[in-house]
Protein backbone atom coordinates (compact mmCIF):
# COMPACT_ATOMS: atom_id res chain seq x y z
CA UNK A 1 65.97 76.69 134.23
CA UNK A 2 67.54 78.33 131.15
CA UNK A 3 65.16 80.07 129.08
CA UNK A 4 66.08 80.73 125.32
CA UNK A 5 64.40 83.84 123.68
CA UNK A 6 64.36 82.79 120.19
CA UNK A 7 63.72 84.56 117.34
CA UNK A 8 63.41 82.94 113.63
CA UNK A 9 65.89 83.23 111.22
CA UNK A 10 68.44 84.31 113.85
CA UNK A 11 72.05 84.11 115.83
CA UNK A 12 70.14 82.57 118.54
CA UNK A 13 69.66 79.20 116.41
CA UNK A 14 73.18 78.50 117.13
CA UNK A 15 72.50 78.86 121.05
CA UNK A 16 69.67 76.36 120.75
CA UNK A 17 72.06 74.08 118.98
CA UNK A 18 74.70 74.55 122.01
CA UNK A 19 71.85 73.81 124.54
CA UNK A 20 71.06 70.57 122.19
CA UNK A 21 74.71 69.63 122.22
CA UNK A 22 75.32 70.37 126.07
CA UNK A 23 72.13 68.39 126.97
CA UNK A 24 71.12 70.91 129.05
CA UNK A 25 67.47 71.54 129.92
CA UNK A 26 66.05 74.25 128.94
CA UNK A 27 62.32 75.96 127.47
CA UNK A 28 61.74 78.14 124.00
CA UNK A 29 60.40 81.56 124.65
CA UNK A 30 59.55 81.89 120.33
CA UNK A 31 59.24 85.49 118.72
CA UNK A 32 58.67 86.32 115.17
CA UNK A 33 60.48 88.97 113.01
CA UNK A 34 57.79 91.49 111.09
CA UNK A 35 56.74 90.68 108.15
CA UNK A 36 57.42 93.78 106.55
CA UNK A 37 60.42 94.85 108.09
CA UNK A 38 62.28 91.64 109.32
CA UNK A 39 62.90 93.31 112.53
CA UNK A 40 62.28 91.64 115.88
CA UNK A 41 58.95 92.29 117.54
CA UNK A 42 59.07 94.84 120.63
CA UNK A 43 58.38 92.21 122.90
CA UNK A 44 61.74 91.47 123.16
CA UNK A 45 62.74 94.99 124.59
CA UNK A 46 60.60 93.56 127.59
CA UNK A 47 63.41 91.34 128.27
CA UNK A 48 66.24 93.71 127.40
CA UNK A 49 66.33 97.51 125.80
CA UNK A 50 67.82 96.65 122.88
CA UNK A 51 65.14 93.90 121.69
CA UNK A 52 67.75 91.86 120.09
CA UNK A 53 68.32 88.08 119.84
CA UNK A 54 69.46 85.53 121.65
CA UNK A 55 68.72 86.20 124.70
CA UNK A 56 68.71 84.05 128.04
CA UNK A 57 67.28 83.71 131.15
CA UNK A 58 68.27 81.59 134.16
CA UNK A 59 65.68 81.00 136.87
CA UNK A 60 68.08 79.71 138.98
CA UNK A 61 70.40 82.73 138.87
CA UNK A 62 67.78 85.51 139.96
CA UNK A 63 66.17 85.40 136.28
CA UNK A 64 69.30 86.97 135.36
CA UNK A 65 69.52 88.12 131.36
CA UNK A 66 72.51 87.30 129.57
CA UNK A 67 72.70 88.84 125.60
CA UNK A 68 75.22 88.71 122.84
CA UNK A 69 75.75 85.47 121.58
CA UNK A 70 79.62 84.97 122.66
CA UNK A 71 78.91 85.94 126.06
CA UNK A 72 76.07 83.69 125.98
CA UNK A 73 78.32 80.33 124.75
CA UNK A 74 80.78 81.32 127.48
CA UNK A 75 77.84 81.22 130.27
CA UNK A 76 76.52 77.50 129.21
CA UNK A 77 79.76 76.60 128.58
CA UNK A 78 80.91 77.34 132.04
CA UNK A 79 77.94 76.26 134.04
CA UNK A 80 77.06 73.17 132.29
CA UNK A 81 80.13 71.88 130.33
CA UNK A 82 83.31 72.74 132.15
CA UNK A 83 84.87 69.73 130.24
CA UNK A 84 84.90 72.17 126.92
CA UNK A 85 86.89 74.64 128.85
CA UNK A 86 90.72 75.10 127.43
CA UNK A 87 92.30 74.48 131.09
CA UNK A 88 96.00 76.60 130.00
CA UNK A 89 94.51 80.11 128.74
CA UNK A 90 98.13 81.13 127.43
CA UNK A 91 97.40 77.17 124.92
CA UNK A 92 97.48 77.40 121.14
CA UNK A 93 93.84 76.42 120.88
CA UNK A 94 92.98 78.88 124.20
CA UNK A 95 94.24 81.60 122.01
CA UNK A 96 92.67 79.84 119.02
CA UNK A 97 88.79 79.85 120.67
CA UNK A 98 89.15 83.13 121.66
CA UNK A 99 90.39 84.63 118.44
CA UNK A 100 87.57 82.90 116.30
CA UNK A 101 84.66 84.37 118.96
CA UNK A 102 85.77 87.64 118.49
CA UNK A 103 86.32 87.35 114.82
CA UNK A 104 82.94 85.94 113.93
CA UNK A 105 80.98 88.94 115.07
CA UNK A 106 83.98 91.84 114.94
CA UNK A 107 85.32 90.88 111.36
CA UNK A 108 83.32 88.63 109.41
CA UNK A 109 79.87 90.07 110.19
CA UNK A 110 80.84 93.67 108.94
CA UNK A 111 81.18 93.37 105.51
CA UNK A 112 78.41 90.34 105.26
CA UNK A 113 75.96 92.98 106.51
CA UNK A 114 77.38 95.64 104.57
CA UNK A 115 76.39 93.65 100.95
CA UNK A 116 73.32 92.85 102.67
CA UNK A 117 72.20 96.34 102.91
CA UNK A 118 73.87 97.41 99.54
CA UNK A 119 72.41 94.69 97.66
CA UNK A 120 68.65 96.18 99.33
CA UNK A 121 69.52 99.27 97.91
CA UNK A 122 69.89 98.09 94.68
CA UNK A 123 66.22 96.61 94.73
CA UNK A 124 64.60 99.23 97.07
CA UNK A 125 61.22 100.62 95.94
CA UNK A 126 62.62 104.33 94.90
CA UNK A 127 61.69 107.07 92.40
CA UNK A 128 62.68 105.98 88.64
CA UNK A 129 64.97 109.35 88.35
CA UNK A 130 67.25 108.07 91.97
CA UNK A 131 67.71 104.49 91.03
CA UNK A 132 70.33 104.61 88.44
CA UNK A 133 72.44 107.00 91.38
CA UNK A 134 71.89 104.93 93.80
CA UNK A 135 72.53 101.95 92.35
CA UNK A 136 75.77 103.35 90.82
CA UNK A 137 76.57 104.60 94.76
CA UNK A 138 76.14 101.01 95.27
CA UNK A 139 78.12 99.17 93.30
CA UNK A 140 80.70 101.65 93.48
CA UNK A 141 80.74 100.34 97.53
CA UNK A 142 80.61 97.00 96.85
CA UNK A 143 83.39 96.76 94.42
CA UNK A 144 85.80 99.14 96.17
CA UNK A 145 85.26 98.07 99.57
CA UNK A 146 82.39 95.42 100.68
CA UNK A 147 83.56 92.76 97.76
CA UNK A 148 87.02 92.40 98.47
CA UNK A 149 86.29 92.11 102.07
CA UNK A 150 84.17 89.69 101.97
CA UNK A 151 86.41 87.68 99.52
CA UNK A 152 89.22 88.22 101.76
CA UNK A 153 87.51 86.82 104.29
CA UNK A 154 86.08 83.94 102.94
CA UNK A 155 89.60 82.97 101.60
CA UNK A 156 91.11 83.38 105.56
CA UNK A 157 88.46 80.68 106.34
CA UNK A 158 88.54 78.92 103.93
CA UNK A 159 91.82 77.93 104.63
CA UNK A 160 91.97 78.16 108.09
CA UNK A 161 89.60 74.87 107.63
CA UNK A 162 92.08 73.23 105.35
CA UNK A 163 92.84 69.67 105.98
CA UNK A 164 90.75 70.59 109.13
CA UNK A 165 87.26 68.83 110.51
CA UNK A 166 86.88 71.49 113.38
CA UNK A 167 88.09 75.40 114.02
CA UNK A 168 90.16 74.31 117.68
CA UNK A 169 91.18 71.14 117.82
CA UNK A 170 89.92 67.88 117.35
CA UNK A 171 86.70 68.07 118.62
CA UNK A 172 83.34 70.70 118.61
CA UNK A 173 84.03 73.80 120.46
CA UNK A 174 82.57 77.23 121.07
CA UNK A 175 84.08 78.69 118.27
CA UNK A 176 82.34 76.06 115.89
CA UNK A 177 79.12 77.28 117.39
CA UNK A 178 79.83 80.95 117.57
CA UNK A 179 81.07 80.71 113.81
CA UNK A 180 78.18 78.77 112.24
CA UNK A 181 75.86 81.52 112.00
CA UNK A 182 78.16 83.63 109.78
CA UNK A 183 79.31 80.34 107.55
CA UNK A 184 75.74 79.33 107.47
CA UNK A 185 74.14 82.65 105.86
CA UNK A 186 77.62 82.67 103.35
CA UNK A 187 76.92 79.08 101.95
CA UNK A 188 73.28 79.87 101.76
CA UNK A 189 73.47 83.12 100.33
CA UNK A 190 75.75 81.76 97.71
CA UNK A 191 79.13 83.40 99.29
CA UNK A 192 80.88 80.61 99.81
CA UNK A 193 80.43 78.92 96.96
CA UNK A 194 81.77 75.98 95.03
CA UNK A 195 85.43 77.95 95.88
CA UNK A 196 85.15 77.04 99.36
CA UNK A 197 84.98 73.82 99.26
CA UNK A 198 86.24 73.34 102.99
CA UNK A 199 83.47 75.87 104.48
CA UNK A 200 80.66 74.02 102.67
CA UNK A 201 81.85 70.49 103.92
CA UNK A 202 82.26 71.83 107.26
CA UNK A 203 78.65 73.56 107.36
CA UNK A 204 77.43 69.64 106.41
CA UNK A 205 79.14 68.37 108.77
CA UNK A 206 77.37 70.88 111.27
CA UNK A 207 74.29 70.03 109.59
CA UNK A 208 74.70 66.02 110.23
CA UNK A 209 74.68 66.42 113.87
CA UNK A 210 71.87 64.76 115.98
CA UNK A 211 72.20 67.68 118.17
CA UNK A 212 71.76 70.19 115.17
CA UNK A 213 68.88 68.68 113.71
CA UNK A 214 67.19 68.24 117.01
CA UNK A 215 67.62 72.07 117.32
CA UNK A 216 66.33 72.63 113.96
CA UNK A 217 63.14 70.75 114.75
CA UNK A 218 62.69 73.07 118.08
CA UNK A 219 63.58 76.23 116.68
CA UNK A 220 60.97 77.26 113.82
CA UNK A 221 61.70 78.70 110.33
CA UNK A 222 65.94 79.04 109.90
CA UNK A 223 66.64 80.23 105.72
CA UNK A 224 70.10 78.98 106.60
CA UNK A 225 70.19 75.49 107.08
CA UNK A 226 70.17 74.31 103.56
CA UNK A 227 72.84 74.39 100.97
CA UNK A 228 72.90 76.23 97.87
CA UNK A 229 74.40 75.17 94.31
């Protein structure tokens, strides 16, 4: 049996959506992030040295661990829905699927966690005499680089889902669950706001699914899954 390491408020909410979606059964291993730090608890180094989630096991494949969420989809995908497979690798959409689970982690992420941290800074408990330079370090980062990246990226999606109900295709694919994670935290953040129209409507139609809600109710506390105005 698969086991799902799950951690709140995490990339592994979008595996427990693909296990909802594949049908596949399955058992929640939960874990909490610190209160104070928002880091995940040590436990999870018990199940690999970098303590990071998701993570899965598989009983029936020596309790083997599998981490990173791409490689992760790919492994379910395989074993339990073969019929989601692109059959011609050298396809449009094969090229497609593979571009947008690489991009969602090695482009978009970046500069998301970049403001992230930035934006911190900006509020951190510090010394009255540091704040104003490190707030003007900052902003200087933000507007110069982190700002237009993120824009730049947003835009790219945004109309990349033009006139468009799903990344590849016609139908739900990997690279709608390896993607949501990112798109999720930029609606409800406030990213992708009323300027990306096409990210928000596809983020409710993510939302809508049985499968997604059923994963929701499993999964714990997820920030994400609401929209903001």
């Amino acid at each position: 049996m698969i086991t799902l390491h799950h951690l709140n408020n995490s990339r592994s909410q979008r595996i427990l959506w693909l296990l909802e979606e594949l049908g596949v059964e399955y058992q929640i291993q939960h874990y909490s992030r610190n209160l104070e730090t928002q880091l995940a608890p040590d436990e999870l180094k018990k199940i690999h040295p970098l303590g990071k989630s998701p993570l899965i096991t598989d009983s029936e494949n020596d309790d083997k661990v599998i981490a990173e969420s791409a490689v992760i989809i790919d492994y379910l995908i395989e074993r339990f829905a073969p019929n989601w497979q692109i059959e011609d690798s050298k396809s449009d959409d094969a090229i497609q699927m593979s571009y947008w689970m690489h991009y969602a982690e090695g482009s978009l992420m970046p500069p998301l966690l970049l403001r992230l941290i930035f934006e911190k800074i900006k509020s951190a408990p510090m010394p009255f005499f540091v704040k104003p330079i490190a707030k003007g370090i900052a902003n200087k980062v933000l507007s110069s680089f982190v700002t237009p990246n993120v824009k730049a990226n947003m835009n790219f999606v945004e109309q990349s889902l033009d006139n468009k109900e799903w990344l590849v295709g016609d139908a739900l694919s990997a690279a709608d669950i390896q993607m949501s994670f990112p798109l999720e935290a930029c609606v409800a953040r406030g990213i992708a706001g009323d300027n990306c129209p096409n990210i928000r409507a596809y983020i409710e139609r993510i939302h809508a699914r049985p499968a997604y809600q059923q994963a929701l109710s499993k999964g714990g506390k997820y920030d994400y899954a609401s929209l903001k105005n």
